[in-house]
N, C-alpha and C. Protein backbone atom coordinates (compact mmCIF):
# COMPACT_ATOMS: atom_id res chain seq x y z
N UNK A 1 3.96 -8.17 -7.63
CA UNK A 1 2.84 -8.65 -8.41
C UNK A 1 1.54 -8.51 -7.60
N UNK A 2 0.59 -8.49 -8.25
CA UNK A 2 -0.88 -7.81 -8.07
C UNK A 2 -1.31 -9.33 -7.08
N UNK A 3 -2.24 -9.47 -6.06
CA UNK A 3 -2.91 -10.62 -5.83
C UNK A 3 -4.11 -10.93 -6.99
N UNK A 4 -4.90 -11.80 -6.62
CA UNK A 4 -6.14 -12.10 -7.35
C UNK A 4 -7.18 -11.08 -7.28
N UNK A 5 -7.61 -10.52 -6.24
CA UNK A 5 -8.79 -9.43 -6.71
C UNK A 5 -7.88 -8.09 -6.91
N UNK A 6 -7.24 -7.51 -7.07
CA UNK A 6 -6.22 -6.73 -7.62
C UNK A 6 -6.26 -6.77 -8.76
N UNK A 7 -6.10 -7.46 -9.56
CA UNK A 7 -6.00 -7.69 -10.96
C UNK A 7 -7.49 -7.95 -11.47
N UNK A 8 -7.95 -8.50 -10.92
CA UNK A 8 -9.49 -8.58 -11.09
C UNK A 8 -10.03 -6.93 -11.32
N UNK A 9 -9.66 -6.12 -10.46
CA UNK A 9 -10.20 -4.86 -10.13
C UNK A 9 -9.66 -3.84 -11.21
N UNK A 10 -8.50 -4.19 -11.55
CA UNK A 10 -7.58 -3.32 -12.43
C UNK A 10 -8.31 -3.77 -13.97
N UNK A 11 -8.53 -5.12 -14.20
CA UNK A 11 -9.01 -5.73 -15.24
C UNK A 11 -10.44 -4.78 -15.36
N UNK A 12 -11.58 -4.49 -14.43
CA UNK A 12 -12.99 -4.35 -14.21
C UNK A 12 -12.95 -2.47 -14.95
N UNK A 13 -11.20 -1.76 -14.52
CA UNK A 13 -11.50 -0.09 -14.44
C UNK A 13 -10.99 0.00 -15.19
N UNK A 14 -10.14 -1.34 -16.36
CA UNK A 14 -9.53 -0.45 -17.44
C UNK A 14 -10.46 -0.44 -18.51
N UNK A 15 -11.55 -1.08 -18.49
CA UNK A 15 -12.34 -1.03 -20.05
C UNK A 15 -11.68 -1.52 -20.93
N UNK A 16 -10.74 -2.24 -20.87
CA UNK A 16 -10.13 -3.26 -22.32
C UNK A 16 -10.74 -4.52 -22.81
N UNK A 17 -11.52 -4.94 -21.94
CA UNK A 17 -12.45 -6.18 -21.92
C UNK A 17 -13.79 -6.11 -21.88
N UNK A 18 -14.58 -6.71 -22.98
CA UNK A 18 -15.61 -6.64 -23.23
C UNK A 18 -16.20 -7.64 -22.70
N UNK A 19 -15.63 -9.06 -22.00
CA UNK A 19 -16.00 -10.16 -21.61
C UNK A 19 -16.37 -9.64 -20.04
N UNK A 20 -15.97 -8.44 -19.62
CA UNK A 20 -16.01 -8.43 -18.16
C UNK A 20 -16.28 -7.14 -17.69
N UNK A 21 -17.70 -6.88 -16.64
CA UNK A 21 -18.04 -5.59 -16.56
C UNK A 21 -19.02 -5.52 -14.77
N UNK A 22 -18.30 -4.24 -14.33
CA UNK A 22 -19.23 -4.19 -13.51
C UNK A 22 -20.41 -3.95 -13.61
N UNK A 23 -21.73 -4.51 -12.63
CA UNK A 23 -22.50 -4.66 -12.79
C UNK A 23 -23.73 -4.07 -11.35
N UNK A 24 -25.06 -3.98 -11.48
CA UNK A 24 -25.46 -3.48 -10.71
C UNK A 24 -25.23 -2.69 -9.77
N UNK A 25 -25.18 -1.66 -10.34
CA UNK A 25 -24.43 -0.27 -9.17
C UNK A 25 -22.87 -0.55 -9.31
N UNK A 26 -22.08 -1.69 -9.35
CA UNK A 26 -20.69 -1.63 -9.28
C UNK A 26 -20.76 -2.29 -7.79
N UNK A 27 -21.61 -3.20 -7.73
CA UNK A 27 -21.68 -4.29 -6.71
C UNK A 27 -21.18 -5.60 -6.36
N UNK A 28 -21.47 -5.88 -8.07
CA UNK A 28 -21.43 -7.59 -8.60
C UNK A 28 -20.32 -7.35 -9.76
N UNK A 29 -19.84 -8.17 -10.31
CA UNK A 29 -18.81 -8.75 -11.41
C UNK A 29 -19.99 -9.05 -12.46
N UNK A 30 -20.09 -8.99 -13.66
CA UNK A 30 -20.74 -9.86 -14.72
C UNK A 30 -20.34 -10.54 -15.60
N UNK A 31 -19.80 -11.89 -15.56
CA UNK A 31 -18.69 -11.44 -17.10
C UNK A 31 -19.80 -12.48 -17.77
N UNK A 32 -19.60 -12.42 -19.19
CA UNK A 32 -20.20 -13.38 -20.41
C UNK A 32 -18.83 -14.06 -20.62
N UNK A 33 -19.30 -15.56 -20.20
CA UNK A 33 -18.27 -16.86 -19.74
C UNK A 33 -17.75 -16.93 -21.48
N UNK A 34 -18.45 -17.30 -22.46
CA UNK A 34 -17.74 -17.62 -23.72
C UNK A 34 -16.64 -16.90 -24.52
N UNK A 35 -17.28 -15.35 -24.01
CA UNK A 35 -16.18 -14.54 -24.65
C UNK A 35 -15.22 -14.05 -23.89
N UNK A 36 -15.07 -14.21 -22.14
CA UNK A 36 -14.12 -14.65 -21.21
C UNK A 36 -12.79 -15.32 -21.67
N UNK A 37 -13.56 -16.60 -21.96
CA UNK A 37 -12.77 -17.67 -22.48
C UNK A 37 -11.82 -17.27 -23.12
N UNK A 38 -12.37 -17.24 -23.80
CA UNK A 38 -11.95 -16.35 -25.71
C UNK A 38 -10.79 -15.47 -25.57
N UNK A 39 -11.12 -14.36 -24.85
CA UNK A 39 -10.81 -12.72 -24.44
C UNK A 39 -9.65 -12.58 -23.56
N UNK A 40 -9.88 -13.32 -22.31
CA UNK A 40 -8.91 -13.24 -21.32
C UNK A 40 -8.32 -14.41 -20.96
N UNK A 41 -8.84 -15.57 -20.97
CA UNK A 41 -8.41 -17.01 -20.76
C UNK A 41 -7.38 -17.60 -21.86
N UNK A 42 -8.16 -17.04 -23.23
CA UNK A 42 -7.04 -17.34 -24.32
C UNK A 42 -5.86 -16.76 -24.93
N UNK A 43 -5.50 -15.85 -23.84
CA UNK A 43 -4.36 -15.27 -24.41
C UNK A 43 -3.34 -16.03 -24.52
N UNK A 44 -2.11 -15.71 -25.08
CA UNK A 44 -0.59 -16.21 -25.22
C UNK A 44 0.12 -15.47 -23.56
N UNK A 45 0.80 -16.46 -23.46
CA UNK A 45 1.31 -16.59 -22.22
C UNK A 45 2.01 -15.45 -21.95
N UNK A 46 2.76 -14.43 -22.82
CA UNK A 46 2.95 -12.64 -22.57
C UNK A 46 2.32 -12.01 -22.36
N UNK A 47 0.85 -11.94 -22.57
CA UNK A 47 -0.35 -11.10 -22.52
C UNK A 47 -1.22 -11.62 -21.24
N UNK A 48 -1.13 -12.77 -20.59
CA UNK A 48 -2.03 -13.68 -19.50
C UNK A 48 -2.61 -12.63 -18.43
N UNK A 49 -3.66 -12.80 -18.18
CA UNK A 49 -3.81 -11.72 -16.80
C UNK A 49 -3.63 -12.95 -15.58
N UNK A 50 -4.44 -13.93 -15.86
CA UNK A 50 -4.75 -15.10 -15.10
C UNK A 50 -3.46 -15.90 -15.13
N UNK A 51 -3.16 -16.79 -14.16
CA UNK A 51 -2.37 -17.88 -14.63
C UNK A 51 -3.04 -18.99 -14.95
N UNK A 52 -4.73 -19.46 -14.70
CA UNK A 52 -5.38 -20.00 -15.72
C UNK A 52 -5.67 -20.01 -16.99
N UNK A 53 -5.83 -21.04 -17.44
CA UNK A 53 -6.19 -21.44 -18.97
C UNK A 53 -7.98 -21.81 -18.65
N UNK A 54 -8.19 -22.38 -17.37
CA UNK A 54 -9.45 -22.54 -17.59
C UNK A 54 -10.59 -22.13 -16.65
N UNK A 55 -12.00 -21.93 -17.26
CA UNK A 55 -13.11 -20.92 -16.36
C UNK A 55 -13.63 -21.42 -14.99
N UNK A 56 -13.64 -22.91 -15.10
CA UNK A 56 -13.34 -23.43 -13.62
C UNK A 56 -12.74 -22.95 -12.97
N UNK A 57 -11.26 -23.35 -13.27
CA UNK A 57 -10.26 -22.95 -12.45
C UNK A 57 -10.20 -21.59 -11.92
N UNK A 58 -10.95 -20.50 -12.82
CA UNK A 58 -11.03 -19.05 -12.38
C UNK A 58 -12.41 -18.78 -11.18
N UNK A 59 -13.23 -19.50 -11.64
CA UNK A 59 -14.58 -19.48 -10.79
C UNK A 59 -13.85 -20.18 -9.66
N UNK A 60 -13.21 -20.89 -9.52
CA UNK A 60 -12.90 -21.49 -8.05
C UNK A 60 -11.72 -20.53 -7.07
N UNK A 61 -11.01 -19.28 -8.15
CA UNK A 61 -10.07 -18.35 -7.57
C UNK A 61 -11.16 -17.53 -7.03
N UNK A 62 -12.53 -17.33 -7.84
CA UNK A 62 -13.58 -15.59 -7.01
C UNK A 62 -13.88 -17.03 -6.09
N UNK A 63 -13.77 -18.49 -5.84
CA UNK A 63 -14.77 -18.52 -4.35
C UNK A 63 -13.87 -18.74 -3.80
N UNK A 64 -12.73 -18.59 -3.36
CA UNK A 64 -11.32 -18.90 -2.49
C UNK A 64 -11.50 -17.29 -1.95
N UNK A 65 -11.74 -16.14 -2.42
CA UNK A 65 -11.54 -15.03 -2.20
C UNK A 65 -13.14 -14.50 -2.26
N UNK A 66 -14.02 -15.60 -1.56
CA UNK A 66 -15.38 -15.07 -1.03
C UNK A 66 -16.38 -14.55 -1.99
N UNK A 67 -15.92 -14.70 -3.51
CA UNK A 67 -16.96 -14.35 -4.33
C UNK A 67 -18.19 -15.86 -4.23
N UNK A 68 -19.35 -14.73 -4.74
CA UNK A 68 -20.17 -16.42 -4.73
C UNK A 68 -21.27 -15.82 -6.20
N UNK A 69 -21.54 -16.83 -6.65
CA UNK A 69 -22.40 -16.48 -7.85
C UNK A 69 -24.21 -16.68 -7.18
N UNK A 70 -24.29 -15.29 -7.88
CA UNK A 70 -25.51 -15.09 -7.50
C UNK A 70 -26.38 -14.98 -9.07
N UNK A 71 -28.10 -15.43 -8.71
CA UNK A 71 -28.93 -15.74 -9.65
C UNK A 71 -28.72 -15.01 -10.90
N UNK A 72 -29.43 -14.85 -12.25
CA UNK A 72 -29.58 -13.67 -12.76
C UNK A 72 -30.74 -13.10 -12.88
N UNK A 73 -31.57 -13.49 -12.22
CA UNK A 73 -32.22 -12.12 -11.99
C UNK A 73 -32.52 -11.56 -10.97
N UNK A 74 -31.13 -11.65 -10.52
CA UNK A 74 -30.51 -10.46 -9.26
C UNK A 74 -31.48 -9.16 -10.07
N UNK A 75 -31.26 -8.86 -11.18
CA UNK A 75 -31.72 -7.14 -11.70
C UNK A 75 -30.91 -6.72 -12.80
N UNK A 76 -31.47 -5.96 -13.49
CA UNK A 76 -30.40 -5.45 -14.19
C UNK A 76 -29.54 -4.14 -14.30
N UNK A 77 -28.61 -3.53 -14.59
CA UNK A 77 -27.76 -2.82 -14.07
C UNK A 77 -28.49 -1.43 -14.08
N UNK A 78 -28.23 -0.59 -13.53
CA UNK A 78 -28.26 0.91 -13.18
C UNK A 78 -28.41 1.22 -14.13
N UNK A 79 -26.98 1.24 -14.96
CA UNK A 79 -26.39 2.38 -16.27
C UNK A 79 -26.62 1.69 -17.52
N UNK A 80 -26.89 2.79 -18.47
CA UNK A 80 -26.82 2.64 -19.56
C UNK A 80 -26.01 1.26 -20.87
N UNK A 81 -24.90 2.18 -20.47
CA UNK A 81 -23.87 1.01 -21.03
C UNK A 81 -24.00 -0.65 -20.46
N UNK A 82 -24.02 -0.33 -19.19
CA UNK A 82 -24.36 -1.76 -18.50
C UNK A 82 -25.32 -2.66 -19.11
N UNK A 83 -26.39 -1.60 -18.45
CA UNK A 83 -27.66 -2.07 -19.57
C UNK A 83 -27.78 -2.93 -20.60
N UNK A 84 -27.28 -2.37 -21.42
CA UNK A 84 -27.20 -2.52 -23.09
C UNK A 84 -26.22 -3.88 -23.31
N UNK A 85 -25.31 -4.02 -22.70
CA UNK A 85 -24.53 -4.92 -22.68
C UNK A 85 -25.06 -6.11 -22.52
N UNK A 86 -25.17 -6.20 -21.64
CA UNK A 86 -26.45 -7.19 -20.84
C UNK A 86 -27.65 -7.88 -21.81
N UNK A 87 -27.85 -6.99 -22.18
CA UNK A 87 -29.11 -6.90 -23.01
C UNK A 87 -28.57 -7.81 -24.00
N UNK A 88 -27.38 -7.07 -24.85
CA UNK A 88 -26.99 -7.91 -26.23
C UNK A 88 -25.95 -9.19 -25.82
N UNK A 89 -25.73 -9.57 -24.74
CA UNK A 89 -25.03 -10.43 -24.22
C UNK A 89 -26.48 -11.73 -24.00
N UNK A 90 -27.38 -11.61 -23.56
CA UNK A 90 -28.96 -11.75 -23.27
C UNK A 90 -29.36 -12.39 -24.79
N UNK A 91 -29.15 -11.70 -25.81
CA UNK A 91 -29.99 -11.61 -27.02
C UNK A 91 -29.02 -12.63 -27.91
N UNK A 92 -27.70 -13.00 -27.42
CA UNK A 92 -26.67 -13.69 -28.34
C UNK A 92 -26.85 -14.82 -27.56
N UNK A 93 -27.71 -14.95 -27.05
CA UNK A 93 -27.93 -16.36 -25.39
C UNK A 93 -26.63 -17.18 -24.85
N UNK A 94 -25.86 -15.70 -24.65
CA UNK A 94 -24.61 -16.24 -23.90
C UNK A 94 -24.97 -16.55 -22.58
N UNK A 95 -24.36 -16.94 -22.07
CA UNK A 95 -24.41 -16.94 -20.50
C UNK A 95 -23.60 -16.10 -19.88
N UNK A 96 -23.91 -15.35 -19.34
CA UNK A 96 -23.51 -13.77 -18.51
C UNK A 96 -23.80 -14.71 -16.75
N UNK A 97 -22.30 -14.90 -16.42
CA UNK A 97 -22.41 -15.28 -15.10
C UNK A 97 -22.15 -14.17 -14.21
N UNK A 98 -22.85 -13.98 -12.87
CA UNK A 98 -22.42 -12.38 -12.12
C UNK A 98 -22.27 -13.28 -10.74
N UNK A 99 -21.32 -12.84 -10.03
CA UNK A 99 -20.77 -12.90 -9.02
C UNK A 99 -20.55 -11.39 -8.23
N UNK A 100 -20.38 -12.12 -6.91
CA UNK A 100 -20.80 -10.83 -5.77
C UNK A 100 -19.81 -10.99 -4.41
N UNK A 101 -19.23 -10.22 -4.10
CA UNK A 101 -18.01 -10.38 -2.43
C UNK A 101 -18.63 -9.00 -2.09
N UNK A 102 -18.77 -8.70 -0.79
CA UNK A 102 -19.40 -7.48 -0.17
C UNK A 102 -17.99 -6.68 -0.10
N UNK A 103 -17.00 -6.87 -0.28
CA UNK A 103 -15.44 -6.21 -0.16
C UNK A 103 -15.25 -5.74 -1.56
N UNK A 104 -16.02 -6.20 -2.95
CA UNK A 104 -15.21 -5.64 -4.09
C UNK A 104 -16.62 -4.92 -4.42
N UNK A 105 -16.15 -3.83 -4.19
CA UNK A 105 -17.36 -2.84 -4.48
C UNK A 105 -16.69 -1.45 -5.45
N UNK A 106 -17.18 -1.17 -6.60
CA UNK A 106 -16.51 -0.18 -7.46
C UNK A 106 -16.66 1.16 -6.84
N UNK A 107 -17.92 1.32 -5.96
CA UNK A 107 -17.71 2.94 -4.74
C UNK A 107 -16.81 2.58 -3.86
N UNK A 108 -16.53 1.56 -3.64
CA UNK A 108 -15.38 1.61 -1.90
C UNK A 108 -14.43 0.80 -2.62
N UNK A 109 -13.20 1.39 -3.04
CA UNK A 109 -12.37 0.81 -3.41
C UNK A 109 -11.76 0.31 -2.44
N UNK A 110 -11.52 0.96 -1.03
CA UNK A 110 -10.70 0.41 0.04
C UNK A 110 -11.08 -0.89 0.80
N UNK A 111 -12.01 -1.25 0.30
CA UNK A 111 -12.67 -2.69 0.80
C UNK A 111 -12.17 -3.50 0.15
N UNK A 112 -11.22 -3.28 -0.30
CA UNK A 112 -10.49 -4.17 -1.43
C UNK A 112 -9.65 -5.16 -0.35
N UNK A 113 -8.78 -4.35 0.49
CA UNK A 113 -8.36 -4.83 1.53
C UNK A 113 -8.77 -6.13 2.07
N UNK A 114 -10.26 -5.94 2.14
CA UNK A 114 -10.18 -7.09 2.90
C UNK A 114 -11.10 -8.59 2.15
N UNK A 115 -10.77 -8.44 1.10
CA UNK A 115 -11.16 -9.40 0.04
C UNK A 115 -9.63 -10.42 0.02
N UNK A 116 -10.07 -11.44 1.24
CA UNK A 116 -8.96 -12.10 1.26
C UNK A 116 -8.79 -13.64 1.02
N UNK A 117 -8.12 -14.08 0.76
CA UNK A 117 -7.70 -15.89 0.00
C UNK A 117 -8.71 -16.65 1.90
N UNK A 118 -9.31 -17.55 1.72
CA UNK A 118 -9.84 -18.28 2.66
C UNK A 118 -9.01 -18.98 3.22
């Protein structure tokens, strides 16, 4: 079985989730917390990525493993799609929380390594 940023990472490159996207260059995490919830938190226990049910409990797995939430207006993303997302995530006045570990970076996958439990 996958650890926690493993699955995090696998979750970020498959594009099945609309609640969760890399962000700025593929630096930061972004997800929009409500449809998180919804999306990945509420699945049935065959489908779970998380073994949480709740967004606490997940925000407290990225700071065990050195994520930390940073402002939003860090910037907004590079790309297009990003962009846009953002934008209509922005315009539905969700809250789009982005988090940041200098180890989970979408150019250096091998820094994955060292994205480790505290």
């Amino acid at each position: 079985s996958l650890r926690f940023p493993q699955k995090l990472w696998k979750m970020l490159e498959s594009g099945l989730f609309r609640s969760i996207w890399w962000s700025a260059g593929g630096k930061c995490l972004a997800i929009n917390e409500e449809l998180f919830k919804e999306e990945v938190l509420g699945r049935g226990a065959s489908l779970r990525v998380f073994a949480t049910l709740s967004m606490k409990s997940f925000v407290r797995q990225l700071n065990i493993y050195g994520f930390f939430k940073i402002p939003m207006d860090f910037g907004t993303s590079a790309s297009l799609p990003e962009f846009l997302a953002e934008q209509a995530a922005a315009s539905a006045h969700c809250k789009v929380l982005y988090f940041y570990n200098p180890y989970f970076n979408r150019e250096h996958p091998y820094l994955l390594e060292n994205c480790k439990r505290r």
